[in-house]
N, C-alpha and C. Protein backbone atom coordinates (compact mmCIF):
# COMPACT_ATOMS: atom_id res chain seq x y z
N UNK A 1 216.32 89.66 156.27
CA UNK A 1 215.11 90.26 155.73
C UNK A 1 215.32 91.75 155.43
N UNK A 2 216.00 92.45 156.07
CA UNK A 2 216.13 94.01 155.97
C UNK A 2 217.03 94.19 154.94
N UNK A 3 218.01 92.99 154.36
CA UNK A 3 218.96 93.49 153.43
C UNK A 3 218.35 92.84 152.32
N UNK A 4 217.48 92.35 152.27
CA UNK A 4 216.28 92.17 151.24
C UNK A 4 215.44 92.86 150.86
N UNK A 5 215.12 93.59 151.55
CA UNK A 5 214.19 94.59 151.44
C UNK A 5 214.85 95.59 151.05
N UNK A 6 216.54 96.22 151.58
CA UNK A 6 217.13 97.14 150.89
C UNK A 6 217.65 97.10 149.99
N UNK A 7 217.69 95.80 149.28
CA UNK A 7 218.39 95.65 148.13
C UNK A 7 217.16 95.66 146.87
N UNK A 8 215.93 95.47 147.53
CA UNK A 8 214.41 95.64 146.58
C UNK A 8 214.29 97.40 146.76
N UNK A 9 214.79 97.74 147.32
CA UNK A 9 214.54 99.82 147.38
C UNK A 9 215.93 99.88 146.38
N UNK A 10 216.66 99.49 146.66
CA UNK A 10 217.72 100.27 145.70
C UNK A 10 217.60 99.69 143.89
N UNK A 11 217.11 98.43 143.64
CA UNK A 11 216.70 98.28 142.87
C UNK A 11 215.25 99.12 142.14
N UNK A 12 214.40 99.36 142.77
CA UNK A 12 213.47 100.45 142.35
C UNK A 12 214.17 101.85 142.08
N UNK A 13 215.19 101.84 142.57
CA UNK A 13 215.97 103.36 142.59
C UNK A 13 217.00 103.60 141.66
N UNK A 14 217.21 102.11 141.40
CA UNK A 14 217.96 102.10 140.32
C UNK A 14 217.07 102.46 138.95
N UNK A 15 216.00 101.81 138.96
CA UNK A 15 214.85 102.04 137.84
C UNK A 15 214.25 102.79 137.70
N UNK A 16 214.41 103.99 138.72
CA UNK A 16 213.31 105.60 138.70
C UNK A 16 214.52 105.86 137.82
N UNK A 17 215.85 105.56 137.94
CA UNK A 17 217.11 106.72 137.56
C UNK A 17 217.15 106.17 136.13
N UNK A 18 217.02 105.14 135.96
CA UNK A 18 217.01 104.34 134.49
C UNK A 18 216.20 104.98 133.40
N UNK A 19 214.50 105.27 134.55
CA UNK A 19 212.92 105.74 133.72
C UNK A 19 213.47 106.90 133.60
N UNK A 20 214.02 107.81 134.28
CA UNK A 20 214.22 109.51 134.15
C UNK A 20 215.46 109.73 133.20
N UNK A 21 216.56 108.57 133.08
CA UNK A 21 217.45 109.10 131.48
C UNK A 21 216.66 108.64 130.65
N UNK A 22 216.10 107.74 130.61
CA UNK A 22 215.41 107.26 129.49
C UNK A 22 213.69 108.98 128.90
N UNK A 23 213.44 109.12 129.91
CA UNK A 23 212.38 110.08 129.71
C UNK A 23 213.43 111.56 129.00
N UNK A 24 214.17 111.63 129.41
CA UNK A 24 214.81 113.24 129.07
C UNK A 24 215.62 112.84 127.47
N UNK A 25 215.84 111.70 127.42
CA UNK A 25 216.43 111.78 125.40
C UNK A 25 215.33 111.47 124.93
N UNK A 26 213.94 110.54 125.46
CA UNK A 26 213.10 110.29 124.35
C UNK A 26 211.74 111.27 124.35
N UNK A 27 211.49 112.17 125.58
CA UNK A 27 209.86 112.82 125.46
C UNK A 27 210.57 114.46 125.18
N UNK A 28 208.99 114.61 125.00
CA UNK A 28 209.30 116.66 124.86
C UNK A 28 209.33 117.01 126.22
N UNK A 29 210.42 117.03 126.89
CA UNK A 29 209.63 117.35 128.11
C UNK A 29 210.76 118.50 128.94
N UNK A 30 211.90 118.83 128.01
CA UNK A 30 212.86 119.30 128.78
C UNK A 30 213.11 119.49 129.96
N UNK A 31 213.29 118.34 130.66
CA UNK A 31 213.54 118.27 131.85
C UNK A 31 212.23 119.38 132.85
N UNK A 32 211.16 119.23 132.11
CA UNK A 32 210.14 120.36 133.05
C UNK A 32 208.82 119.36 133.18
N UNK A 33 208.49 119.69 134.68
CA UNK A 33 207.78 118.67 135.16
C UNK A 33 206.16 119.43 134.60
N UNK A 34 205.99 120.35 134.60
CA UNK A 34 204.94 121.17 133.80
C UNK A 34 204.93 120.47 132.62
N UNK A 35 205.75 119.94 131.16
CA UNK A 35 205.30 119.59 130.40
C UNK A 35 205.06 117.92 130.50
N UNK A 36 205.66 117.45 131.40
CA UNK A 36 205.32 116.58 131.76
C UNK A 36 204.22 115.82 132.44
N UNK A 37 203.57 116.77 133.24
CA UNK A 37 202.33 116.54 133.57
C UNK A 37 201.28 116.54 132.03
N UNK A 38 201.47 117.77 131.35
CA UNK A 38 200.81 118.21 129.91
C UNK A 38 200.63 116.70 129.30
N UNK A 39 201.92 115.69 129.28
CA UNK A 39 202.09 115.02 128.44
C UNK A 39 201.34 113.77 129.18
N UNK A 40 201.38 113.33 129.91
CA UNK A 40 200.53 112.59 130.99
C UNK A 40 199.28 112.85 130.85
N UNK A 41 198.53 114.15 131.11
CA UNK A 41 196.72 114.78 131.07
C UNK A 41 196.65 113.71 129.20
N UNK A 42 197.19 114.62 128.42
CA UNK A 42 197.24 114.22 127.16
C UNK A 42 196.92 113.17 127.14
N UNK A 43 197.75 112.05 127.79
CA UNK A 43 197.91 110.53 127.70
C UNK A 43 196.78 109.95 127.72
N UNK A 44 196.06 110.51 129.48
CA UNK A 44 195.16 110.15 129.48
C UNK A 44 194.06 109.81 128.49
N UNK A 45 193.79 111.40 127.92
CA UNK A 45 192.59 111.54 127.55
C UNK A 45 192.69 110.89 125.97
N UNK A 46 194.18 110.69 125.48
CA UNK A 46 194.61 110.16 124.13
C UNK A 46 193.64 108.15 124.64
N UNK A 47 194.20 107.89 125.24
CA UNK A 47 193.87 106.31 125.81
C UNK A 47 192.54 106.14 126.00
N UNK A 48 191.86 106.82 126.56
CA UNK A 48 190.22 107.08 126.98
C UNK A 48 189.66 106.93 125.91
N UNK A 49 190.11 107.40 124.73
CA UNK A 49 189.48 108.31 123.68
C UNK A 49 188.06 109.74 124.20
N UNK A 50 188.49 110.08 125.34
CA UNK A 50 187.57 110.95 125.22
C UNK A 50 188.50 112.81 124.69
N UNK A 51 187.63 113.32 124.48
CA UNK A 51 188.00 115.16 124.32
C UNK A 51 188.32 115.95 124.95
N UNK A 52 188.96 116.48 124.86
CA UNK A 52 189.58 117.91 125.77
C UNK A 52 190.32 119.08 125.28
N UNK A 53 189.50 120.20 125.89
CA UNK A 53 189.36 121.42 125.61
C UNK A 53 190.43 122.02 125.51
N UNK A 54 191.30 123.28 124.72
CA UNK A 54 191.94 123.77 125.58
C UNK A 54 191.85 124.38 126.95
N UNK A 55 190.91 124.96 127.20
CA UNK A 55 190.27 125.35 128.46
C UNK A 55 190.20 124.37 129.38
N UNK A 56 189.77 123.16 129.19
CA UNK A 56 189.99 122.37 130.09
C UNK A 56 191.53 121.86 130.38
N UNK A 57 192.36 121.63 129.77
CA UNK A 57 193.50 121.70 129.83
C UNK A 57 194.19 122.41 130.54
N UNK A 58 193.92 123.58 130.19
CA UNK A 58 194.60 124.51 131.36
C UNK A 58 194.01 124.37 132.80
N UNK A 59 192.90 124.09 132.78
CA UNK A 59 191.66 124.24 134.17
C UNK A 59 192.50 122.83 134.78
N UNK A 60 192.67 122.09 134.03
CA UNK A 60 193.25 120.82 134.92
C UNK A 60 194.77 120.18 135.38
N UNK A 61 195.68 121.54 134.99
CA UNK A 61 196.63 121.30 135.46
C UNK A 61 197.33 122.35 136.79
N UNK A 62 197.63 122.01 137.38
CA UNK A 62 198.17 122.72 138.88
C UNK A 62 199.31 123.54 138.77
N UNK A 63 199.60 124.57 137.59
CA UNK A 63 200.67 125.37 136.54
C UNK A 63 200.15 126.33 136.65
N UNK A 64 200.95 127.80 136.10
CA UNK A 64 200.26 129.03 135.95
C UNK A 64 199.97 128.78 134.23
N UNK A 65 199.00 129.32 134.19
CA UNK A 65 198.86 129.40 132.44
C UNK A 65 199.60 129.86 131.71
N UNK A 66 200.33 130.62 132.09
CA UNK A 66 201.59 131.43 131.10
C UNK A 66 202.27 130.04 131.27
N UNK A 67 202.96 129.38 131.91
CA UNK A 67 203.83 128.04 131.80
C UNK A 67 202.97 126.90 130.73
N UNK A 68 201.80 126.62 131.01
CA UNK A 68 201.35 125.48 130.70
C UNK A 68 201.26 126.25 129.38
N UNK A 69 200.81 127.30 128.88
CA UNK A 69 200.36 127.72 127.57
C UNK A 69 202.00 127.44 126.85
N UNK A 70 203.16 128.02 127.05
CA UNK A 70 204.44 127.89 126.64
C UNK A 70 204.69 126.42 126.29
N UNK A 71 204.56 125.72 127.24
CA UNK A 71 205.01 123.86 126.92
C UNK A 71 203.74 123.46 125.73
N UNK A 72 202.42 124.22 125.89
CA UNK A 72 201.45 123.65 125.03
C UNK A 72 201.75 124.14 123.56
N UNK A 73 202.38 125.30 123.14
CA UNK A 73 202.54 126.18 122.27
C UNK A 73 203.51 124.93 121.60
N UNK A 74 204.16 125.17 122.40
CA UNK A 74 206.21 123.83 121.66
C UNK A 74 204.95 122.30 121.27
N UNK A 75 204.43 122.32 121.78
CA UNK A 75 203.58 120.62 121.63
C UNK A 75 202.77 120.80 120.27
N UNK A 76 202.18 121.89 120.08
CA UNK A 76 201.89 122.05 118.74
C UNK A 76 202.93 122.54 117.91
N UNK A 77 203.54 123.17 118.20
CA UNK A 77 204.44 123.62 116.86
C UNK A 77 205.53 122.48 116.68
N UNK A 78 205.95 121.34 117.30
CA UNK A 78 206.83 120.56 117.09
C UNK A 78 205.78 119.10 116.53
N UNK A 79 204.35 119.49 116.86
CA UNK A 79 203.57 118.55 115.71
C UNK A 79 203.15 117.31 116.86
N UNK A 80 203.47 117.03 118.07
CA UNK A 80 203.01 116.28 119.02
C UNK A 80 201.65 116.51 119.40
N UNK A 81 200.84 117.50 119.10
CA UNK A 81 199.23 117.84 119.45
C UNK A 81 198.50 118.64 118.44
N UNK A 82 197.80 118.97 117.99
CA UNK A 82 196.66 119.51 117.51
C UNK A 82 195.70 120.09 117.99
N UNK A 83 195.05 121.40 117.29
CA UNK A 83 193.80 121.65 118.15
C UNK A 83 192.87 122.17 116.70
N UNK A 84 191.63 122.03 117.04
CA UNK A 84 190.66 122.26 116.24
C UNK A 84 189.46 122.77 116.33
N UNK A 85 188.67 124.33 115.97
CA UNK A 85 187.02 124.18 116.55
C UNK A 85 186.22 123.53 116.52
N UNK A 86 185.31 123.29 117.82
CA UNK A 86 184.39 122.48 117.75
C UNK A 86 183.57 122.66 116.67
N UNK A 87 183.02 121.67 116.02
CA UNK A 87 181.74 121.96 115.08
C UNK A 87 180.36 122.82 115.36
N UNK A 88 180.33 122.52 116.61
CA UNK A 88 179.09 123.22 117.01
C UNK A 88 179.17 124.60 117.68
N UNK A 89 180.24 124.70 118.42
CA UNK A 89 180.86 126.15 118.95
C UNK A 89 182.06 126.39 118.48
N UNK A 90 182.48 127.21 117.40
CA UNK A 90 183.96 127.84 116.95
C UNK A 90 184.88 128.28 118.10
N UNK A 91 184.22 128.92 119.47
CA UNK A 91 185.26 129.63 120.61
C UNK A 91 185.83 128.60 120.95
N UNK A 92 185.37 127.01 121.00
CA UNK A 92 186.02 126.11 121.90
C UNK A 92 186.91 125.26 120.73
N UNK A 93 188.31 125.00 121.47
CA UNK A 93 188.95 124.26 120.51
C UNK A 93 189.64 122.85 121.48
N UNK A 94 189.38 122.03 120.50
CA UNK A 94 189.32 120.53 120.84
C UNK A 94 190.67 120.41 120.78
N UNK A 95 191.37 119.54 121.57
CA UNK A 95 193.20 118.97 121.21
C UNK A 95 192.58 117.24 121.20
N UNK A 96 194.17 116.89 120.51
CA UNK A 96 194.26 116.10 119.88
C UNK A 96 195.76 115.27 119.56
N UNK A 97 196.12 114.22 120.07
CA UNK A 97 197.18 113.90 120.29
C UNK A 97 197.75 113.29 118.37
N UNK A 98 198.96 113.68 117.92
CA UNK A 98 198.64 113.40 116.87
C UNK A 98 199.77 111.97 116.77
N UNK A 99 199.55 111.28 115.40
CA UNK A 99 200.39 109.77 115.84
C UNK A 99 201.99 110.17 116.12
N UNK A 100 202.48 110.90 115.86
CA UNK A 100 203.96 110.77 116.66
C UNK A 100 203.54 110.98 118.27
N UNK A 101 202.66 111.92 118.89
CA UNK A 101 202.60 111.68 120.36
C UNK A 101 201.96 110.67 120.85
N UNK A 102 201.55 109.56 119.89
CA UNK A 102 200.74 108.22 120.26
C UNK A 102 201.96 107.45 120.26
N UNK A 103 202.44 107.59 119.39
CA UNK A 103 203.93 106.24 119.19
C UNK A 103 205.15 106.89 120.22
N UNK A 104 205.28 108.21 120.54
CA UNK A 104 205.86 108.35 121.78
C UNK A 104 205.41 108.13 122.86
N UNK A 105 204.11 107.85 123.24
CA UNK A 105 203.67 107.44 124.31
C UNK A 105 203.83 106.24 124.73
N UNK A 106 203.34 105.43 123.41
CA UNK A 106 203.39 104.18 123.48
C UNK A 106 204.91 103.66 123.66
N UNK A 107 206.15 104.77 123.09
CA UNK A 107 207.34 103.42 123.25
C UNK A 107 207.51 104.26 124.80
N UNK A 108 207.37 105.49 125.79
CA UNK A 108 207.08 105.76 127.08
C UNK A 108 206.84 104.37 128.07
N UNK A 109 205.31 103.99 127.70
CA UNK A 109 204.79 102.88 128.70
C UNK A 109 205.57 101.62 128.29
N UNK A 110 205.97 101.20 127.55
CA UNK A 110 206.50 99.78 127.09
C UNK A 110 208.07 99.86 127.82
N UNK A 111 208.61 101.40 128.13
CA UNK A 111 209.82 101.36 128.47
C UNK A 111 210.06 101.47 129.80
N UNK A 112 208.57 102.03 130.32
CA UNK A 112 208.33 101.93 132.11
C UNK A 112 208.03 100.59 132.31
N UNK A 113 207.68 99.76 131.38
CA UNK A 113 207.32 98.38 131.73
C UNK A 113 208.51 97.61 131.71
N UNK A 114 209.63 97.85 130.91
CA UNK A 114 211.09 96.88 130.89
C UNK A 114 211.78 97.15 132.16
N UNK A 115 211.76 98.65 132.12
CA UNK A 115 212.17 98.84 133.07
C UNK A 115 212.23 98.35 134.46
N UNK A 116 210.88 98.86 134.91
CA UNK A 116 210.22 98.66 136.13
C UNK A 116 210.08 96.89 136.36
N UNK A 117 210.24 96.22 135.16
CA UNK A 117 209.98 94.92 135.56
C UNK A 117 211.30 94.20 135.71
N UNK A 118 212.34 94.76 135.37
CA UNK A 118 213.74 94.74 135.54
C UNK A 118 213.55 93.63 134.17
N UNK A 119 213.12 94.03 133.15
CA UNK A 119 213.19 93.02 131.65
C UNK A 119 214.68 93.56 130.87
C-alpha cells in the first residue's frame, strides 16, 4: 500500500514538472509568479464574464503595484488584455481579456487536463 501511494505522489510530481515546462514555453508569464497570478485573476473574471477594474486588479492581487503594474503593462502591449473607459465614468477603466488570451487560456486548461489526467 505505501509503494502505491508513493508511486501515485511521484506521478503527480511528475505532472506539476510536466504543467510547469509546459506553462514557461506556452504563457506570458516569464517564469514570474506575479504574472501568473495576473493571468489566473484574468481567467477568472474572462470565464465569469463578469468586469474588472484596473483598480480592482491591482486591489486584488497580493503584489506591490509597481510589479503587478509592469507584468500588466507587457499584457497590454503584447495584445493579451485591453482596457477601456467606462461609459458612465471616464476615471475608471475596464480590462478585458482579448481572443489570443482566451485561446491561451483555453489551450492552458485543456493541457492541465492531459496532463493531470495522465492522457
Amino acid at each position: 500500500m505505501i509503494t502505491s501511494e508513493l508511486s501515485k505522489q511521484q506521478l503527480m510530481v511528475q505532472a506539476i514538472v510536466e504543467l510547469r515546462q509546459w506553462s514557461a514555453e506556452h504563457l506570458p508569464i516569464d517564469n514570474s509568479l506575479i504574472a501568473y497570478d495576473l493571468m489566473l485573476l484574468l481567467s477568472i473574471h474572462t470565464y465569469a464574464n463578469s468586469r474588472i477594474t484596473v483598480k480592482q486588479l491591482f486591489a486584488s492581487l497580493p503584489h506591490s503595484a509597481t510589479a503587478v503594474r509592469h507584468h500588466y503593462q507587457r499584457f497590454v502591449d503584447e495584445g493579451w488584455i485591453e482596457h477601456w473607459p467606462d461609459p458612465k465614468d471616464k476615471r475608471i477603466k475596464n480590462i478585458q481579456a482579448t481572443q489570443k488570451f482566451v485561446e491561451m487560456i483555453n489551450a492552458y486548461t485543456q493541457a492541465t487536463n492531459d496532463i493531470m489526467t495522465m492522457k
